[in-house]
PDB file of N, CA and C in Angstrom:
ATOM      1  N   UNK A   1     112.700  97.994 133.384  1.00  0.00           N
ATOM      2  CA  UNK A   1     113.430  98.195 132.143  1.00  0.00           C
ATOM      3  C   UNK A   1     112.496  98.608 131.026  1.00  0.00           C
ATOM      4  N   UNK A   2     111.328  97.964 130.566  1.00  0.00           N
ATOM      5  CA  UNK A   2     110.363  98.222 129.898  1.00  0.00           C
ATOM      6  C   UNK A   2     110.122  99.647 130.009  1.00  0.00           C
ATOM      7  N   UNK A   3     109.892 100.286 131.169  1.00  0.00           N
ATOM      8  CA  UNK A   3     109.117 101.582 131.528  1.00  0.00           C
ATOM      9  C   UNK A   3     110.316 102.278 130.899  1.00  0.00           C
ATOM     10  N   UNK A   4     111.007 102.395 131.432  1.00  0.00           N
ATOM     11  CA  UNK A   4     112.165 103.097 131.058  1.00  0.00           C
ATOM     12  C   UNK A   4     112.624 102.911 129.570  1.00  0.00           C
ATOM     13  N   UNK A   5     112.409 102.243 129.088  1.00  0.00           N
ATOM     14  CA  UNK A   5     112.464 102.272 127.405  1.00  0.00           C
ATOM     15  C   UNK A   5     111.310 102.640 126.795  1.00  0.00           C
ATOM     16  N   UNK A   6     110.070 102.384 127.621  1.00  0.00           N
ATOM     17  CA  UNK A   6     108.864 102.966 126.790  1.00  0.00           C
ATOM     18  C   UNK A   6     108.621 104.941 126.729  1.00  0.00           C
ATOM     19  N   UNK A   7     109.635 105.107 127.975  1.00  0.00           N
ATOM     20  CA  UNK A   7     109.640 106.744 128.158  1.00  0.00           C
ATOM     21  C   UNK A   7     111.036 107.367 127.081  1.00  0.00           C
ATOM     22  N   UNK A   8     111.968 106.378 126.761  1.00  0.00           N
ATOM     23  CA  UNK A   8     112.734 106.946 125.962  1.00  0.00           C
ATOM     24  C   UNK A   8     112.900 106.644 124.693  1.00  0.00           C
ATOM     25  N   UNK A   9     111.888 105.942 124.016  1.00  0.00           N
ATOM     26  CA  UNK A   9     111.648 105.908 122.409  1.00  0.00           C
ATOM     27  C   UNK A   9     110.846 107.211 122.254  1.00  0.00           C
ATOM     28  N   UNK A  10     109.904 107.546 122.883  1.00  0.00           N
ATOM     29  CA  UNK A  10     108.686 108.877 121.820  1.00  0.00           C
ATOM     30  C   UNK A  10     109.979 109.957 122.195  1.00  0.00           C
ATOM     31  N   UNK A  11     110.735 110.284 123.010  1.00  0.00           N
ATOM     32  CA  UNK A  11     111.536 111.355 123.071  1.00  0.00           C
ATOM     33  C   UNK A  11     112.651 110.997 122.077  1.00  0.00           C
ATOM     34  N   UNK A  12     113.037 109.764 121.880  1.00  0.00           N
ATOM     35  CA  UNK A  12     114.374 109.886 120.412  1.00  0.00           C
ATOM     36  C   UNK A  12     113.348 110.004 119.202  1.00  0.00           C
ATOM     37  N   UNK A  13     112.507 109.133 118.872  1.00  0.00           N
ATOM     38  CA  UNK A  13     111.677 109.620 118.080  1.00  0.00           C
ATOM     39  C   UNK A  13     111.111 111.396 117.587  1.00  0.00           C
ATOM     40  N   UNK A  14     110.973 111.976 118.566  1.00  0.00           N
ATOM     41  CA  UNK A  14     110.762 113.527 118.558  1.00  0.00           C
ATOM     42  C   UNK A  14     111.882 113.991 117.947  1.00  0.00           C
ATOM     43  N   UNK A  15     112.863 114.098 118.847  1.00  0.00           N
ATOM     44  CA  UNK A  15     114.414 114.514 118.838  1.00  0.00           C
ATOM     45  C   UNK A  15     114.343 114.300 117.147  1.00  0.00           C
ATOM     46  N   UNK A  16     114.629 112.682 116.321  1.00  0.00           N
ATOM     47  CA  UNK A  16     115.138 112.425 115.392  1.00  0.00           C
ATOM     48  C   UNK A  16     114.374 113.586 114.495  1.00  0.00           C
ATOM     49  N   UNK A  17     112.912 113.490 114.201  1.00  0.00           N
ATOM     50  CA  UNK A  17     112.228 114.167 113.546  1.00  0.00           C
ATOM     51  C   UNK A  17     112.144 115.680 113.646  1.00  0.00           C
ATOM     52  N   UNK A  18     112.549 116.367 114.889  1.00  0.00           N
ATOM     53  CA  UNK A  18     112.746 117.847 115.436  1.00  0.00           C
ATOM     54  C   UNK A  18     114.689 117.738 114.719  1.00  0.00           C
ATOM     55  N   UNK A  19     115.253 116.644 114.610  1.00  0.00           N
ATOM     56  CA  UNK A  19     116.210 116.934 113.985  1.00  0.00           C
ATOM     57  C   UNK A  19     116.268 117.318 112.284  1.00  0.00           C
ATOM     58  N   UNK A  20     115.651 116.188 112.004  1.00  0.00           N
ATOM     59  CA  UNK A  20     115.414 115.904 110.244  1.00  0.00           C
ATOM     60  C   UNK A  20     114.552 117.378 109.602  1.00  0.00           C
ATOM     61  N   UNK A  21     113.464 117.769 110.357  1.00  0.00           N
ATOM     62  CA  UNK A  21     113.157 119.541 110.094  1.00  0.00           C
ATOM     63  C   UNK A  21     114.432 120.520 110.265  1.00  0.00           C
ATOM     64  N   UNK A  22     114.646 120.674 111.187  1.00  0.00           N
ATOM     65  CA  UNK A  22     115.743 121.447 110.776  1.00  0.00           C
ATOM     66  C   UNK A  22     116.973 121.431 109.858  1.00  0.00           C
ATOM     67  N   UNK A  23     117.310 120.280 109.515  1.00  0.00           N
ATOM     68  CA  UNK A  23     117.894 120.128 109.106  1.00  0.00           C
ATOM     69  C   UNK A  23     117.619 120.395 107.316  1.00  0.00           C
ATOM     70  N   UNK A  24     116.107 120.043 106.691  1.00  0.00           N
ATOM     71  CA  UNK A  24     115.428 120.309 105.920  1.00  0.00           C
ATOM     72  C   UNK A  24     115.731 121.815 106.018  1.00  0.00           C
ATOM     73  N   UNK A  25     115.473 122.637 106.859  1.00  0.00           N
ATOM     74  CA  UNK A  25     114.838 123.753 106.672  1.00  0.00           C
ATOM     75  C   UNK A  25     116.381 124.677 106.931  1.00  0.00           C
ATOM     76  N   UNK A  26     117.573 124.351 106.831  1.00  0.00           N
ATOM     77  CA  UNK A  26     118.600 124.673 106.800  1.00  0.00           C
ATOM     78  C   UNK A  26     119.316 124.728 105.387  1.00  0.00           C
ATOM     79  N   UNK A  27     118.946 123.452 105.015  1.00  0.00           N
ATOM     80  CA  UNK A  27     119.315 123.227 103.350  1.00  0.00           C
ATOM     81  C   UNK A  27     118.467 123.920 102.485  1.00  0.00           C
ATOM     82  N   UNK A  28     117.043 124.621 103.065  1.00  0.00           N
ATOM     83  CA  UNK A  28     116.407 125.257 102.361  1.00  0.00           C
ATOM     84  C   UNK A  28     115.624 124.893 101.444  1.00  0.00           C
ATOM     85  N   UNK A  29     114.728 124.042 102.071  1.00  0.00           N
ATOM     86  CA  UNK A  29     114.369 122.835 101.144  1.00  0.00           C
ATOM     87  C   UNK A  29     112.486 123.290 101.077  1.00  0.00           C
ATOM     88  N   UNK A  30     112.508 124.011 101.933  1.00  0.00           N
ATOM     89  CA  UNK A  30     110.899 124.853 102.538  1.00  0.00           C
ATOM     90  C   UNK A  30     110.929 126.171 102.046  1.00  0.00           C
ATOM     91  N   UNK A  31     109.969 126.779 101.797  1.00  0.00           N
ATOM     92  CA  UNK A  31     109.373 128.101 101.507  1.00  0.00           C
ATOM     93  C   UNK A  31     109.461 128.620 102.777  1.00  0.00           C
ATOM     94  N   UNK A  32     109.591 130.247 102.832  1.00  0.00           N
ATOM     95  CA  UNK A  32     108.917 130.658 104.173  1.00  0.00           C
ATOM     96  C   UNK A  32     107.739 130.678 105.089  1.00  0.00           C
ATOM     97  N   UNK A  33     106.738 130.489 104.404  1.00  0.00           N
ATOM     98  CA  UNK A  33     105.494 130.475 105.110  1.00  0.00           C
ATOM     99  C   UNK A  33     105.625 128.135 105.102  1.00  0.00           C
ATOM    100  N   UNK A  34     106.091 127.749 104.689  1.00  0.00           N
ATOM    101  CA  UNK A  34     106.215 126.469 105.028  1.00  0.00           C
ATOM    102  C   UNK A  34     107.265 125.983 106.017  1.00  0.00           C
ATOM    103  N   UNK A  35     108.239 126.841 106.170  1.00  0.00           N
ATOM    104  CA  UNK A  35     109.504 127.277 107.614  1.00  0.00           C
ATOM    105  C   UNK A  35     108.543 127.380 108.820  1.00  0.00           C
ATOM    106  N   UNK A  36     107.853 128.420 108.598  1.00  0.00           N
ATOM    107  CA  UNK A  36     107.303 128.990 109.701  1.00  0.00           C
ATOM    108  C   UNK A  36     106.441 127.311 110.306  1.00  0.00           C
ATOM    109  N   UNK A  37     105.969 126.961 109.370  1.00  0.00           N
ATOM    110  CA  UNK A  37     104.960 125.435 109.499  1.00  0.00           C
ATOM    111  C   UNK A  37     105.403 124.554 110.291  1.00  0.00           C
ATOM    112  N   UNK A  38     106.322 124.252 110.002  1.00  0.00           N
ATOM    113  CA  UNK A  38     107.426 122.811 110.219  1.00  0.00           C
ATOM    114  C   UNK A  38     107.966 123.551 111.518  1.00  0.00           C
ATOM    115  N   UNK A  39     108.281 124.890 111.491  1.00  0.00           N
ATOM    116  CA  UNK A  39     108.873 124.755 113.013  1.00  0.00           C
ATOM    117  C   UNK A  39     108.217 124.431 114.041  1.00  0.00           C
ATOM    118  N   UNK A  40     106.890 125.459 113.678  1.00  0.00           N
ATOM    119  CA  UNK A  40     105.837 125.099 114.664  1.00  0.00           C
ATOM    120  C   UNK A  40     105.316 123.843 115.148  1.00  0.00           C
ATOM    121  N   UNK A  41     105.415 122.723 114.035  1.00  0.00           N
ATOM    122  CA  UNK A  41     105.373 121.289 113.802  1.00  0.00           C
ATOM    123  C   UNK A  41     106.681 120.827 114.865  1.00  0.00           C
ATOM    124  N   UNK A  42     107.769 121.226 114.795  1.00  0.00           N
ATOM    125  CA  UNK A  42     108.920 120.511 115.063  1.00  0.00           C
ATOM    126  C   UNK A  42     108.964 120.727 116.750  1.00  0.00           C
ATOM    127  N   UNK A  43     108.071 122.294 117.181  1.00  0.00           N
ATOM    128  CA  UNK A  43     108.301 122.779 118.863  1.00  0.00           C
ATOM    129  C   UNK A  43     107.270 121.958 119.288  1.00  0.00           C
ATOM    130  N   UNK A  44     106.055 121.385 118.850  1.00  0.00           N
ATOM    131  CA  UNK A  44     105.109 120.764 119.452  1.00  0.00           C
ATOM    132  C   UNK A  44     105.617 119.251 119.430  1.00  0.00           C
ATOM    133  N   UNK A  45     106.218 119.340 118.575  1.00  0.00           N
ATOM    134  CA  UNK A  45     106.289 117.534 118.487  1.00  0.00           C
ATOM    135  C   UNK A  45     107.467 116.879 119.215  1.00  0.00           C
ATOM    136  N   UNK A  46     108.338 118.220 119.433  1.00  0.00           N
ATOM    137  CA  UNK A  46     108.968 117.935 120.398  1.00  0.00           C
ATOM    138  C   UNK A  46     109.197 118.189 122.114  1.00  0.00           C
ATOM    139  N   UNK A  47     107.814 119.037 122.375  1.00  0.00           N
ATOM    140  CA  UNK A  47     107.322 119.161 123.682  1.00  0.00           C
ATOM    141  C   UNK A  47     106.404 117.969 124.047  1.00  0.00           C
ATOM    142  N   UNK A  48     105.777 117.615 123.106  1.00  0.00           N
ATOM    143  CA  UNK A  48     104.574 115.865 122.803  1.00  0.00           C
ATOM    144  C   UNK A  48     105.903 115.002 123.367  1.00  0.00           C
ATOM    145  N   UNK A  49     106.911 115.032 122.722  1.00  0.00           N
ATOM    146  CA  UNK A  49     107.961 114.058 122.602  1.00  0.00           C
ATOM    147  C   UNK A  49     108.454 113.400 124.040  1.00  0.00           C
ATOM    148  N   UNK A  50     109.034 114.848 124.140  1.00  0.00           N
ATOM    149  CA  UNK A  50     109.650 115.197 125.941  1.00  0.00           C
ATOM    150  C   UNK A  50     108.905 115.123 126.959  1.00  0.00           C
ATOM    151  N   UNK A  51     107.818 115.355 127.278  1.00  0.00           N
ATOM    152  CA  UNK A  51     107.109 115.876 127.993  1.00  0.00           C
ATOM    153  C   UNK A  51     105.338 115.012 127.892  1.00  0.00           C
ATOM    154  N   UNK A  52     105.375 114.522 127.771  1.00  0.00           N
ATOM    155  CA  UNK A  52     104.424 113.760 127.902  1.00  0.00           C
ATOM    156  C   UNK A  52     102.806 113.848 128.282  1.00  0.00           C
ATOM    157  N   UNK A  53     103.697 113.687 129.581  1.00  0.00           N
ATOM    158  CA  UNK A  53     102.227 114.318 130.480  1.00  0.00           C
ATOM    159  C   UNK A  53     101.915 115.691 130.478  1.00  0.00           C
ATOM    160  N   UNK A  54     102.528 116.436 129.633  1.00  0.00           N
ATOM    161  CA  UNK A  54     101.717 117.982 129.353  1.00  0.00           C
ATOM    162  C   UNK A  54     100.269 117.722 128.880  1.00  0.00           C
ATOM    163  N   UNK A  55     100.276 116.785 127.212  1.00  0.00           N
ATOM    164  CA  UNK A  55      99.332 116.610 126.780  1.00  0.00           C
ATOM    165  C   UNK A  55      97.982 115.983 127.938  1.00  0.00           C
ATOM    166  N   UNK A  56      98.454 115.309 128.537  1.00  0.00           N
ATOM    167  CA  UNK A  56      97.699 115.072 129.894  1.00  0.00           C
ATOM    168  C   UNK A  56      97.033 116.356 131.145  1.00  0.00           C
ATOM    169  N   UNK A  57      97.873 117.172 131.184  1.00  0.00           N
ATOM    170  CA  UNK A  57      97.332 118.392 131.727  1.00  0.00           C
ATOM    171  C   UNK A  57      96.869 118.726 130.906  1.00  0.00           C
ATOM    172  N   UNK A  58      96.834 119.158 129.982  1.00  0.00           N
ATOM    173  CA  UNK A  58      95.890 119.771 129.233  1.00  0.00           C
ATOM    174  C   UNK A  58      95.259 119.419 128.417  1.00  0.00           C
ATOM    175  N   UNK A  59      94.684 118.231 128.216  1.00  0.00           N
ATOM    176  CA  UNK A  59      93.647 117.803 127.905  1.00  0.00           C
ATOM    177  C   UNK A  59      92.817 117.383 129.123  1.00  0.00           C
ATOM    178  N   UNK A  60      93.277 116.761 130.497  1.00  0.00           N
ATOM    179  CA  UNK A  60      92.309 117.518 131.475  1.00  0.00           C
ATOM    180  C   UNK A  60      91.677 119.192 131.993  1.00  0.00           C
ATOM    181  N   UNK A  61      92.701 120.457 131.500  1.00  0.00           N
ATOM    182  CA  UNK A  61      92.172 121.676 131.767  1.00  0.00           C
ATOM    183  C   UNK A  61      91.310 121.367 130.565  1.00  0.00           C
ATOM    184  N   UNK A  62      91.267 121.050 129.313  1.00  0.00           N
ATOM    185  CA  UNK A  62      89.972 121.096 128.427  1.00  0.00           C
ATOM    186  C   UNK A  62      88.821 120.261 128.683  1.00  0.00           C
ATOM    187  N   UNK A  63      88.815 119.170 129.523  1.00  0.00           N
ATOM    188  CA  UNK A  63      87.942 118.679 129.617  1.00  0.00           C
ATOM    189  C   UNK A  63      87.946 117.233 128.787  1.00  0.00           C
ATOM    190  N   UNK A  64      88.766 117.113 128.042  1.00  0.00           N
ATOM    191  CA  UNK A  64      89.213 115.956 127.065  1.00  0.00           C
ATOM    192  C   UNK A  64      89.127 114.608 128.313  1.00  0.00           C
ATOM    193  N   UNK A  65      88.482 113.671 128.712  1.00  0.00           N
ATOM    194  CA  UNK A  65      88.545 112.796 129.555  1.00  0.00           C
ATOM    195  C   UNK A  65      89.374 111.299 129.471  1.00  0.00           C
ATOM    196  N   UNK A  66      89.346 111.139 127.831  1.00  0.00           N
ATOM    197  CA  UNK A  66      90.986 110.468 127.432  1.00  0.00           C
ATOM    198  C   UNK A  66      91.913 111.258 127.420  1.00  0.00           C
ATOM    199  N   UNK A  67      93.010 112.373 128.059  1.00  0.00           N
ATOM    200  CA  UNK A  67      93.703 112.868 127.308  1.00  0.00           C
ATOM    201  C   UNK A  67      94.996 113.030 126.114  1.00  0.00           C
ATOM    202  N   UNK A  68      95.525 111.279 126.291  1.00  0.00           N
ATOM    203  CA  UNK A  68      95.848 110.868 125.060  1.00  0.00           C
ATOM    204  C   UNK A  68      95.698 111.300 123.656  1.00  0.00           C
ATOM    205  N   UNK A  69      94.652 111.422 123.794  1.00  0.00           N
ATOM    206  CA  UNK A  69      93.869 111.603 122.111  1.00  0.00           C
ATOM    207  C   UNK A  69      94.148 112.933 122.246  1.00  0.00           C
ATOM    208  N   UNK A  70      94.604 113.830 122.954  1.00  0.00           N
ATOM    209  CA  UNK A  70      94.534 115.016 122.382  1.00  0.00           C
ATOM    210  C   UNK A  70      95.914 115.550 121.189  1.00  0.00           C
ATOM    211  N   UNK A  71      96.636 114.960 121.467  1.00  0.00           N
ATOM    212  CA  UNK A  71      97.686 114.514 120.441  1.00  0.00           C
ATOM    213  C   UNK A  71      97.212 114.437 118.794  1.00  0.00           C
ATOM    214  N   UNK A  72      96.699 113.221 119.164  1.00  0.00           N
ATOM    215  CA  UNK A  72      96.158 112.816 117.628  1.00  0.00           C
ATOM    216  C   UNK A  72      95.033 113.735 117.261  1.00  0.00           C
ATOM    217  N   UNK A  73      94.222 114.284 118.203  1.00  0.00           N
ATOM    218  CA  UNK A  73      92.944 115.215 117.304  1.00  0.00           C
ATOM    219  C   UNK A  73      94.510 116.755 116.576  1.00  0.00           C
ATOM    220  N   UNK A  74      94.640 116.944 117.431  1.00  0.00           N
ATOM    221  CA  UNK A  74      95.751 118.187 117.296  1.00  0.00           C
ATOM    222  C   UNK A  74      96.557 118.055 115.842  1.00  0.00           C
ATOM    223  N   UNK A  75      97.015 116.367 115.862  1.00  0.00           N
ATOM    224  CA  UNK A  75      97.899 115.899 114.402  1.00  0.00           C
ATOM    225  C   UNK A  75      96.649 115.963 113.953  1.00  0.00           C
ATOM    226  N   UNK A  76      95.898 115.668 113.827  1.00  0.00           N
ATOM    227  CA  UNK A  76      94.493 115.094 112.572  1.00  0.00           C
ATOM    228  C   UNK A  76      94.351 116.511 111.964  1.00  0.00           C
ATOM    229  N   UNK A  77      94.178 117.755 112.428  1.00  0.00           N
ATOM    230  CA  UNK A  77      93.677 119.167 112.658  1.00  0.00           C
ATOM    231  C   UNK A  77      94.676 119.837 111.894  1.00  0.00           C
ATOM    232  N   UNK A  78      95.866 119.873 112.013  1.00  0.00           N
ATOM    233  CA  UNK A  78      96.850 120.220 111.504  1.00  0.00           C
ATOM    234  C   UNK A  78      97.017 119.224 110.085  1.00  0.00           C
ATOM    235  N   UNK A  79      97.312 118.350 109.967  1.00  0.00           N
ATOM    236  CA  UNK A  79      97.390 117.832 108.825  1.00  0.00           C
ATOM    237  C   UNK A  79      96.432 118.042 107.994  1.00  0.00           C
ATOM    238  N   UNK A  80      94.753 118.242 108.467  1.00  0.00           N
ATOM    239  CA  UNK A  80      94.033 119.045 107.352  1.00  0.00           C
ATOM    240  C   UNK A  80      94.102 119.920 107.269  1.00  0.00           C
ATOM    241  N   UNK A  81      94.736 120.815 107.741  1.00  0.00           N
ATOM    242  CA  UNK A  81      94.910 122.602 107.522  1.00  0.00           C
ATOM    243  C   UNK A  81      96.278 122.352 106.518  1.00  0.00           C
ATOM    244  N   UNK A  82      96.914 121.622 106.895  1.00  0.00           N
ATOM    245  CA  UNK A  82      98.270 121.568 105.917  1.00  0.00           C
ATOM    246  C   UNK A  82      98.235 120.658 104.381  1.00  0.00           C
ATOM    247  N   UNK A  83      96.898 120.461 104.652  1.00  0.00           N
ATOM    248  CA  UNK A  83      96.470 119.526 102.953  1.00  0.00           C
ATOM    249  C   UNK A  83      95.250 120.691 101.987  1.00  0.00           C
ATOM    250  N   UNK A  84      95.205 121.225 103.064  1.00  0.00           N
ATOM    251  CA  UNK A  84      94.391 122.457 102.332  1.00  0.00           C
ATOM    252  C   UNK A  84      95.251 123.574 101.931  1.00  0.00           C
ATOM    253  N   UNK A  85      96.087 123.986 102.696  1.00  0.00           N
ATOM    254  CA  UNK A  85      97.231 124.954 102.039  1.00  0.00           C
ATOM    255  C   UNK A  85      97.641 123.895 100.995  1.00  0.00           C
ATOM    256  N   UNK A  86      98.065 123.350 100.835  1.00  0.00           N
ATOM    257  CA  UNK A  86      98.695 122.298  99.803  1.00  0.00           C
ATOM    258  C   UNK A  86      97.973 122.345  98.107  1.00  0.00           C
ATOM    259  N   UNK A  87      96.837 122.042  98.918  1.00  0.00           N
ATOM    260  CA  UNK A  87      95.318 122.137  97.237  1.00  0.00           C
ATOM    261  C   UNK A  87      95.519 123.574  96.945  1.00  0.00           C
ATOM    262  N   UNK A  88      95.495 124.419  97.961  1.00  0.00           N
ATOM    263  CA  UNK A  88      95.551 126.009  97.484  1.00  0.00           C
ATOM    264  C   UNK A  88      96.469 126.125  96.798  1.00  0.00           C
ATOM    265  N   UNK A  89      97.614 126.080  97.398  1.00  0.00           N
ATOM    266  CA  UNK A  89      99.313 126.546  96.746  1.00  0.00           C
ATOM    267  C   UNK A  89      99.101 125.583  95.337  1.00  0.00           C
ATOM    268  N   UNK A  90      98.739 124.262  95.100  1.00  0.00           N
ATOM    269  CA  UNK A  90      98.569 123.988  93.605  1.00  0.00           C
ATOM    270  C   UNK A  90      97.677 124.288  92.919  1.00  0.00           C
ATOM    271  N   UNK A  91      96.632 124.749  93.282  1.00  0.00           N
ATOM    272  CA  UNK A  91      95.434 125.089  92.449  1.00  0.00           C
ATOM    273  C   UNK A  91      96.303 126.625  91.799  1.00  0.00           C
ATOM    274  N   UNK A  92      96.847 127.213  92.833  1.00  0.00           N
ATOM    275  CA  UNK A  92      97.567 128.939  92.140  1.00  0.00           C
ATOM    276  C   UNK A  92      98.351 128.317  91.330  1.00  0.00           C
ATOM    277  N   UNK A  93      99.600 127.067  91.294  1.00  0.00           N
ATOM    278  CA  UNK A  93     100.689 126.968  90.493  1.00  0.00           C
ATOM    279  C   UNK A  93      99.860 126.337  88.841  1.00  0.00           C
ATOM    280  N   UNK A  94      98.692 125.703  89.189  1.00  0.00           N
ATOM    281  CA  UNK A  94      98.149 125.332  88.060  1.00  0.00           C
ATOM    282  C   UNK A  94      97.361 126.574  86.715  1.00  0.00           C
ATOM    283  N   UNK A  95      96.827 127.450  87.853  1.00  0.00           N
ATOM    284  CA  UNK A  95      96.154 128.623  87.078  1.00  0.00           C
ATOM    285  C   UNK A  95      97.307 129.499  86.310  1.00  0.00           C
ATOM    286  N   UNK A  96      98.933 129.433  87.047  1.00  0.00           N
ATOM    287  CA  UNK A  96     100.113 130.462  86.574  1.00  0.00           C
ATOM    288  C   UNK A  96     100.469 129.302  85.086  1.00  0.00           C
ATOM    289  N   UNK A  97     100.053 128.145  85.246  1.00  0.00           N
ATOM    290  CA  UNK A  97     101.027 126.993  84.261  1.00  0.00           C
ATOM    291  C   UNK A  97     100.079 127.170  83.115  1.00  0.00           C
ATOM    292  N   UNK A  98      98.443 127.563  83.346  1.00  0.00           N
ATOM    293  CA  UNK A  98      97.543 127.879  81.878  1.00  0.00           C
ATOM    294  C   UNK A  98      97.936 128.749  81.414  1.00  0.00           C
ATOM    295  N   UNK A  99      98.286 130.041  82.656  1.00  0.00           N
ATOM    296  CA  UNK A  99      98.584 131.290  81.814  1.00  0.00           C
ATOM    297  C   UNK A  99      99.689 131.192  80.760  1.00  0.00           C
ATOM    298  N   UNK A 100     101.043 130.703  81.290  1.00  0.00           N
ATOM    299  CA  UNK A 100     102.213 130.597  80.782  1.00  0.00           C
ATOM    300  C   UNK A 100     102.031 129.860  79.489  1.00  0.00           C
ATOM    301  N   UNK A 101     101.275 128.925  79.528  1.00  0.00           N
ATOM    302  CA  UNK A 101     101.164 127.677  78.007  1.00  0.00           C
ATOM    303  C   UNK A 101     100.390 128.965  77.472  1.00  0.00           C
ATOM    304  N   UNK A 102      99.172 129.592  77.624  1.00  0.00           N
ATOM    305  CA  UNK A 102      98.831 130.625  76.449  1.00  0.00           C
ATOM    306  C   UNK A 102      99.835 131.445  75.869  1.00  0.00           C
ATOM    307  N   UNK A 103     100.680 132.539  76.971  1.00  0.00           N
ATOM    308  CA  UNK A 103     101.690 133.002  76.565  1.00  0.00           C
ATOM    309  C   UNK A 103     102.474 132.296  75.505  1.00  0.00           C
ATOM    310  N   UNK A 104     102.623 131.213  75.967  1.00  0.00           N
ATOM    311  CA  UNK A 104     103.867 130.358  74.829  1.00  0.00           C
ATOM    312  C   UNK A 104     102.652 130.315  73.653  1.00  0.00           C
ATOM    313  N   UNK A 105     101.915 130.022  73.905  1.00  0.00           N
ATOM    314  CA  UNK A 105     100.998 129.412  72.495  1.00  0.00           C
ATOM    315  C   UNK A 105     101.069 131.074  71.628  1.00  0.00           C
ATOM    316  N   UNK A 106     100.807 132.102  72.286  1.00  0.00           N
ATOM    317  CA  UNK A 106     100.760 133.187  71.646  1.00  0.00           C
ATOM    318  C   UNK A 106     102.285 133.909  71.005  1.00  0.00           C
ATOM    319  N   UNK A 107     103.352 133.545  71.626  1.00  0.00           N
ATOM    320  CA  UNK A 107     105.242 133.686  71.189  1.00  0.00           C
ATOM    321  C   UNK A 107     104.735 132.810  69.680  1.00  0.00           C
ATOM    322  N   UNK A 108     104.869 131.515  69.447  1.00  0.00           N
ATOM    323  CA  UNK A 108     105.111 130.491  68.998  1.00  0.00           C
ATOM    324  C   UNK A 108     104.550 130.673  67.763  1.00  0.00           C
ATOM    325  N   UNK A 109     102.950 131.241  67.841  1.00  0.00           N
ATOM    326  CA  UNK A 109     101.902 131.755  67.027  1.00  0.00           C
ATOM    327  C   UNK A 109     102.973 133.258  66.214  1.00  0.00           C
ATOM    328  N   UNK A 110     103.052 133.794  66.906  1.00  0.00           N
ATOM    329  CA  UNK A 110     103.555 135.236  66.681  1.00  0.00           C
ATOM    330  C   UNK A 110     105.187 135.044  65.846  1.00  0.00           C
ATOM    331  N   UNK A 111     105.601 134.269  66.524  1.00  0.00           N
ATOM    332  CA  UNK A 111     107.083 133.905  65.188  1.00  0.00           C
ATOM    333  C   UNK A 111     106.991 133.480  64.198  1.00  0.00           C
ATOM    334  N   UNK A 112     105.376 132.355  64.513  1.00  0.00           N
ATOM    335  CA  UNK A 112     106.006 131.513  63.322  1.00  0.00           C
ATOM    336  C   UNK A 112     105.242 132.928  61.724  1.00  0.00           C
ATOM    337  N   UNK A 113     104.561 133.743  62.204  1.00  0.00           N
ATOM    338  CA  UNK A 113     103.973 134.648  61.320  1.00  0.00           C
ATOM    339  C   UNK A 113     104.521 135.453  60.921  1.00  0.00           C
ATOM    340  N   UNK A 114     106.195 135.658  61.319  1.00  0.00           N
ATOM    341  CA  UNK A 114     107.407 136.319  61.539  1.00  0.00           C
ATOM    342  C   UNK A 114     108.425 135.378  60.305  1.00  0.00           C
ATOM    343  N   UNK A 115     108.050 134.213  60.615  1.00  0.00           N
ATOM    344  CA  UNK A 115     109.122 133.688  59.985  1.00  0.00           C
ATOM    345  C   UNK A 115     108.240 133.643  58.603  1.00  0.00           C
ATOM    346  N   UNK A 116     106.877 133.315  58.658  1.00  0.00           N
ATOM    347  CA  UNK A 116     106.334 132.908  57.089  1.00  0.00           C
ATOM    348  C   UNK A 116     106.796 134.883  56.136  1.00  0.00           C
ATOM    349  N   UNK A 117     106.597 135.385  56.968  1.00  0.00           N
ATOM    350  CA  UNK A 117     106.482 137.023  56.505  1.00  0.00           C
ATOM    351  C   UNK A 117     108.039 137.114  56.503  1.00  0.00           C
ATOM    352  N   UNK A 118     109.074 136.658  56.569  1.00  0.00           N
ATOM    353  CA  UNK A 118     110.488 136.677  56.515  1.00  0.00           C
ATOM    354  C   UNK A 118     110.828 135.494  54.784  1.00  0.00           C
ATOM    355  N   UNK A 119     110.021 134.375  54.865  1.00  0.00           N
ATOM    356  CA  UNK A 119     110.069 133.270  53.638  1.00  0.00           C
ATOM    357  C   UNK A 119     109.638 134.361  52.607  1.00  0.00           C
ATOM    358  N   UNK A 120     108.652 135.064  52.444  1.00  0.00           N
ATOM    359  CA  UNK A 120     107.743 135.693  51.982  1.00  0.00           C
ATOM    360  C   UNK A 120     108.471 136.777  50.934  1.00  0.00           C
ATOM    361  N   UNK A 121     109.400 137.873  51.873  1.00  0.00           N
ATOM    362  CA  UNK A 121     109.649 138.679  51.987  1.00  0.00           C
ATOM    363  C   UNK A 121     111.091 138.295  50.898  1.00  0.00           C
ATOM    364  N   UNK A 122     111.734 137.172  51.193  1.00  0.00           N
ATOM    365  CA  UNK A 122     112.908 136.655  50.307  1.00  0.00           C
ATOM    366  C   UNK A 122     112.665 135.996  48.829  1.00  0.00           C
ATOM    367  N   UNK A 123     111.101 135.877  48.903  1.00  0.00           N
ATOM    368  CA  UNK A 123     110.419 135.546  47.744  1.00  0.00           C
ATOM    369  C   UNK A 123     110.816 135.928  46.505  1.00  0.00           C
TER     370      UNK A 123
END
């Protein structure tokens, strides 16, 4: 009974989470190049899920002699590639948010020299 429940939690587990992405990515809740991410996320994690002993073949064709762990190096690997797109994509939204506050600082500047030259003008 054990065995048989220990083989069918990581596959509902997969399933739930290969569900909850799509389902995200239906409502449109992802960018495209972050679609493309999560699916790729959602086909592995749900071949990991199902399938088990893949990660086992092939972390013996690599030579991996736990092949367990090849799972987690794979998540570890990916989650820093996906925290580095992350710093990138905010470091750009931060450099567009200086530009925009100058812009405004320069509108704001520019009316109010509009409005004193309008007080001025009714003088």
């Amino acid at each position: 009974m054990a065995m048989t429940l220990f083989k069918y939690i990581p596959s509902a587990l997969s399933v739930f989470f290969v569900l909850t992405i799509f389902f995200l990515i239906r409502k449109q809740r992802f960018g495209i190049f972050q679609t493309v991410w999560w699916l790729f996320s959602a086909f592995s994690i749900l071949v990991l899920g199902l399938f088990p002993s893949f990660a086992d073949k092939l972390g013996s064709i690599i030579g991996i002699h736990y092949p367990p762990i090849l799972p987690i190096i794979l998540a570890i690997c990916m989650l820093f590639v996906k925290i580095l797109t992350m710093d990138i994509e905010r470091t750009r939204q931060e450099i567009k948010i200086r530009i925009l506050i100058q812009k405004l600082g320069t509108q704001e500047a520019e009316l109010q020299d509009l409005k004193d030259a309008l007080a001025e003008k009714k003088r």
